[in-house]
C-alpha atoms as a PDB file:
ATOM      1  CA  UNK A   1     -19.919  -1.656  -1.911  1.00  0.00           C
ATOM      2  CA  UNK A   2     -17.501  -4.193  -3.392  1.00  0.00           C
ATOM      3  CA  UNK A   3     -15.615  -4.792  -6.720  1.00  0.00           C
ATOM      4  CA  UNK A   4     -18.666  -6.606  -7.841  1.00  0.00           C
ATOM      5  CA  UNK A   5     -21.077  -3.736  -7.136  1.00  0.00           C
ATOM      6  CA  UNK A   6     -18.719  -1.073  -8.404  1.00  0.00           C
ATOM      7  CA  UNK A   7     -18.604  -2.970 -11.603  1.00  0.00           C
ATOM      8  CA  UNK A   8     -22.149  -3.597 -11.642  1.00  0.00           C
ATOM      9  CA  UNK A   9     -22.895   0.291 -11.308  1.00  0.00           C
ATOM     10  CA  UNK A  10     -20.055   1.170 -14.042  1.00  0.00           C
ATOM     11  CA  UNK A  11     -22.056  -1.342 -16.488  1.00  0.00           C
ATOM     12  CA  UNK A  12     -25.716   0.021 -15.780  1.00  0.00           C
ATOM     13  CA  UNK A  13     -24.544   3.271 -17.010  1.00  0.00           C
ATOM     14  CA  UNK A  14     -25.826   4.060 -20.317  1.00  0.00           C
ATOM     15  CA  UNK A  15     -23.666   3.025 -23.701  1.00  0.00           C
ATOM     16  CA  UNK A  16     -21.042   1.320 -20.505  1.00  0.00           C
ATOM     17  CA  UNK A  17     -18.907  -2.150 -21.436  1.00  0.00           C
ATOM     18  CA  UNK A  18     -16.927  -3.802 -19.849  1.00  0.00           C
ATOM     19  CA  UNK A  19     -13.476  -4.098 -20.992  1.00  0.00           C
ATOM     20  CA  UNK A  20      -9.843  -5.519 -20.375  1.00  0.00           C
ATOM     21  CA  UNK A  21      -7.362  -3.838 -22.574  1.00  0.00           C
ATOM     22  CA  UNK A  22      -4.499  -5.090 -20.400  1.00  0.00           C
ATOM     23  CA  UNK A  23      -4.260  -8.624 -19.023  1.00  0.00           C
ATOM     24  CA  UNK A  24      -6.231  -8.682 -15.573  1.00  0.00           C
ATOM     25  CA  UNK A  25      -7.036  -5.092 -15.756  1.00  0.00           C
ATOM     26  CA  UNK A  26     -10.623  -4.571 -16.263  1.00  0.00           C
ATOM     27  CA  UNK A  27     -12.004  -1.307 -17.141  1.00  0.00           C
ATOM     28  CA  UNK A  28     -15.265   0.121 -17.519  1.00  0.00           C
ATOM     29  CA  UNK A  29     -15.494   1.937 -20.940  1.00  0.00           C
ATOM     30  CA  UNK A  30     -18.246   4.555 -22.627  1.00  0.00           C
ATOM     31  CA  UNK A  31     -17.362   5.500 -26.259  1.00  0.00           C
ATOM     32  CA  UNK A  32     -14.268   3.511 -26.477  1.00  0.00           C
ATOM     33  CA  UNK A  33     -13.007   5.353 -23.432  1.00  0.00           C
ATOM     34  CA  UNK A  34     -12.257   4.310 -19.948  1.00  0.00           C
ATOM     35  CA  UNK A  35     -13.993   6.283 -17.726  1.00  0.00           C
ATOM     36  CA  UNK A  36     -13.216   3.932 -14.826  1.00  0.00           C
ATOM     37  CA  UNK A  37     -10.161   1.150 -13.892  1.00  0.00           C
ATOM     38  CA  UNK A  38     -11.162  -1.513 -11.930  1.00  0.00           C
ATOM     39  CA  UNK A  39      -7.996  -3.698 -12.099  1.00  0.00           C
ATOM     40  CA  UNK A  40      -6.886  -4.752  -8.656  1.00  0.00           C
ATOM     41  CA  UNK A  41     -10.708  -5.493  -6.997  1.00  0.00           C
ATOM     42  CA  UNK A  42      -9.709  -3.342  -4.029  1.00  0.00           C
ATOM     43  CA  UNK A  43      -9.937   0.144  -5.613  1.00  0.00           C
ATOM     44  CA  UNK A  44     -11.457   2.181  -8.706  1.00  0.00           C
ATOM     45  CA  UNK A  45      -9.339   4.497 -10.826  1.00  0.00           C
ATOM     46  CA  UNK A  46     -11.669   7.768 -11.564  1.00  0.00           C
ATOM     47  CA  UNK A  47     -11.854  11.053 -13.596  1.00  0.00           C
ATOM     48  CA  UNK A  48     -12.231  13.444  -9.965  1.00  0.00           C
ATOM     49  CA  UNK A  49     -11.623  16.731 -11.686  1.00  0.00           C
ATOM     50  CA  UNK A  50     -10.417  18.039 -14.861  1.00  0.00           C
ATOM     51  CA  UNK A  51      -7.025  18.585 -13.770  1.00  0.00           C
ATOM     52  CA  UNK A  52      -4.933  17.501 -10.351  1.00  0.00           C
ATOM     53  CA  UNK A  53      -5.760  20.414  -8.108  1.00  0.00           C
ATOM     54  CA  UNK A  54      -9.163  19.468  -7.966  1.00  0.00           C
ATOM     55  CA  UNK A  55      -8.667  15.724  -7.873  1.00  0.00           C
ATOM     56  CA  UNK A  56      -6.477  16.739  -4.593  1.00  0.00           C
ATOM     57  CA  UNK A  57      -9.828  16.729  -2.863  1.00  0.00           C
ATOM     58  CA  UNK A  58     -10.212  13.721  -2.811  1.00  0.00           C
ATOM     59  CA  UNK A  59      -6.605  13.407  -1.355  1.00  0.00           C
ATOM     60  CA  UNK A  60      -7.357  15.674   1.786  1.00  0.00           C
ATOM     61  CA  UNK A  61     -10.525  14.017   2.697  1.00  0.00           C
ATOM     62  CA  UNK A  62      -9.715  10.996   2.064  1.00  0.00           C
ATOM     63  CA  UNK A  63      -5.973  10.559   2.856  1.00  0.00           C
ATOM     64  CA  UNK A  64      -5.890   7.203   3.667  1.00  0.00           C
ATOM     65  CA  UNK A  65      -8.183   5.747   0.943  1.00  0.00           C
ATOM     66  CA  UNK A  66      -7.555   7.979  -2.062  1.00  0.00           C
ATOM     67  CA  UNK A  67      -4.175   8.800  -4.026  1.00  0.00           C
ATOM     68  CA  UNK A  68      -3.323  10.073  -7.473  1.00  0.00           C
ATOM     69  CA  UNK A  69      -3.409   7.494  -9.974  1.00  0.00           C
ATOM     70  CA  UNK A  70       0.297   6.511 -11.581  1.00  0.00           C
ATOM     71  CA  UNK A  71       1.300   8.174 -14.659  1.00  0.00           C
ATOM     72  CA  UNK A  72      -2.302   9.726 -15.310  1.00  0.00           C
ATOM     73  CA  UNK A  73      -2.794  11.663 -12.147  1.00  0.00           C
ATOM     74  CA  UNK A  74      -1.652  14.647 -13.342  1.00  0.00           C
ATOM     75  CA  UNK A  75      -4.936  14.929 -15.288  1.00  0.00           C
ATOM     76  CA  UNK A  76      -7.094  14.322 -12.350  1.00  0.00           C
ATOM     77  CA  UNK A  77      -7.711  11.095 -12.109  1.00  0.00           C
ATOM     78  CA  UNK A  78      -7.629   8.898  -8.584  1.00  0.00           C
ATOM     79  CA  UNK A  79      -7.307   5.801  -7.482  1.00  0.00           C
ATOM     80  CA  UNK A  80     -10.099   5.452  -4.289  1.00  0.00           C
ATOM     81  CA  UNK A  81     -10.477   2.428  -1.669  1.00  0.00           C
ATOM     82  CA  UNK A  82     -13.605   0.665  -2.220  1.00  0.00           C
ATOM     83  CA  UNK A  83     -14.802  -0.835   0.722  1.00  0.00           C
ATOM     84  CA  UNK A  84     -12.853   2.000   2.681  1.00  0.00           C
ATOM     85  CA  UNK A  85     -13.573   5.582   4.682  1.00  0.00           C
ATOM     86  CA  UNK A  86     -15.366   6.198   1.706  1.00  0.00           C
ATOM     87  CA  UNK A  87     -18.885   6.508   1.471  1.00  0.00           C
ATOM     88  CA  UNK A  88     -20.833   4.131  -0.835  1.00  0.00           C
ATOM     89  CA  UNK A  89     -22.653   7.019  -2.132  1.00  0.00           C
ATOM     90  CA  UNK A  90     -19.774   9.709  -2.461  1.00  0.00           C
ATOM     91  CA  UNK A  91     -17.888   6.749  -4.433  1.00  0.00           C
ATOM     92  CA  UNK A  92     -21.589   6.424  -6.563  1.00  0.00           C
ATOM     93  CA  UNK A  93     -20.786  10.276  -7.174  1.00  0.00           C
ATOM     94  CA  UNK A  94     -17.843   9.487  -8.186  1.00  0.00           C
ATOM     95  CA  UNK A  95     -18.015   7.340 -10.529  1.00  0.00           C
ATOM     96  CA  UNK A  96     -21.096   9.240 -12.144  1.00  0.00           C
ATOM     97  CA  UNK A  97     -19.219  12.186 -12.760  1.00  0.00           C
ATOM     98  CA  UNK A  98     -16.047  10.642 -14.290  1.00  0.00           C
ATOM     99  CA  UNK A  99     -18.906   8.728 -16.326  1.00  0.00           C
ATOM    100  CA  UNK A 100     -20.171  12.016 -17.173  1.00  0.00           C
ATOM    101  CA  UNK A 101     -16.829  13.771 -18.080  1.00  0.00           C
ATOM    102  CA  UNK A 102     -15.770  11.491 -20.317  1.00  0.00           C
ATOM    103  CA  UNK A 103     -19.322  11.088 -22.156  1.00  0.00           C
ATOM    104  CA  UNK A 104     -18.904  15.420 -22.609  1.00  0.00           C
ATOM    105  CA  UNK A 105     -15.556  14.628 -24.123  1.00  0.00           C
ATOM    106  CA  UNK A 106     -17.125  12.242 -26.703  1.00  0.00           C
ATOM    107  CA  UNK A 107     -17.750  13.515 -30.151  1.00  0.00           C
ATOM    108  CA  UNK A 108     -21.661  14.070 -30.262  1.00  0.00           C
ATOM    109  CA  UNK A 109     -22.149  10.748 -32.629  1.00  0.00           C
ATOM    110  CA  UNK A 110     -19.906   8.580 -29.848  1.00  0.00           C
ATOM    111  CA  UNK A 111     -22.160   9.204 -27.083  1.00  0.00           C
ATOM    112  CA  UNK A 112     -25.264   7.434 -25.646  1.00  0.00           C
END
């Protein structure tokens, strides 16, 4: 996969848009909420777990292609290497269950 694809999958998911709430940082957004970051081309910022010992996971598998995202990692959320040691469809999983965790966290009338 590449920043094109990811994107691509982000947008197919249901009630998805694309958005860029900060100049050259496009996001992928459900609700009003970002449930992926898809600013630099080379990586996707992800909801991996509802709080940082999960998301560490990814961190021991993946040491060299995933890392805690800045400022928001504490709350579980990675930045992972597209294109890297990570599988196409373990980053698919990925991205459907941050998808997923924010769309729970919507109010019931918010979500698609």
């Amino acid at each position: 996969m590449d920043h094109d694809d990811v994107l691509a999958y982000c947008l197919a998911k249901p009630g998805a848009f694309r958005d860029e709430p900060w100049e050259g940082d496009v996001v992928a957004k459900v609700g009003g909420k970002i449930f992926a970051f898809l600013g630099s081309g080379h990586a996707v910022g992800l909801k991996c777990g509802p709080n940082r010992e999960v998301a560490d996971e990814w961190l021991h598998q993946y040491p060299d292609d995933a890392k805690a995202s800045p400022y928001i990692g504490r709350s579980g959320w990675n930045v992972l290497t597209i294109g890297g040691a990570i599988p196409d469809d373990e980053l698919r999983e990925a991205i459907d269950a941050s998808y997923d965790t924010i769309v729970s966290k919507l109010p019931k009338k918010a979500r698609p």
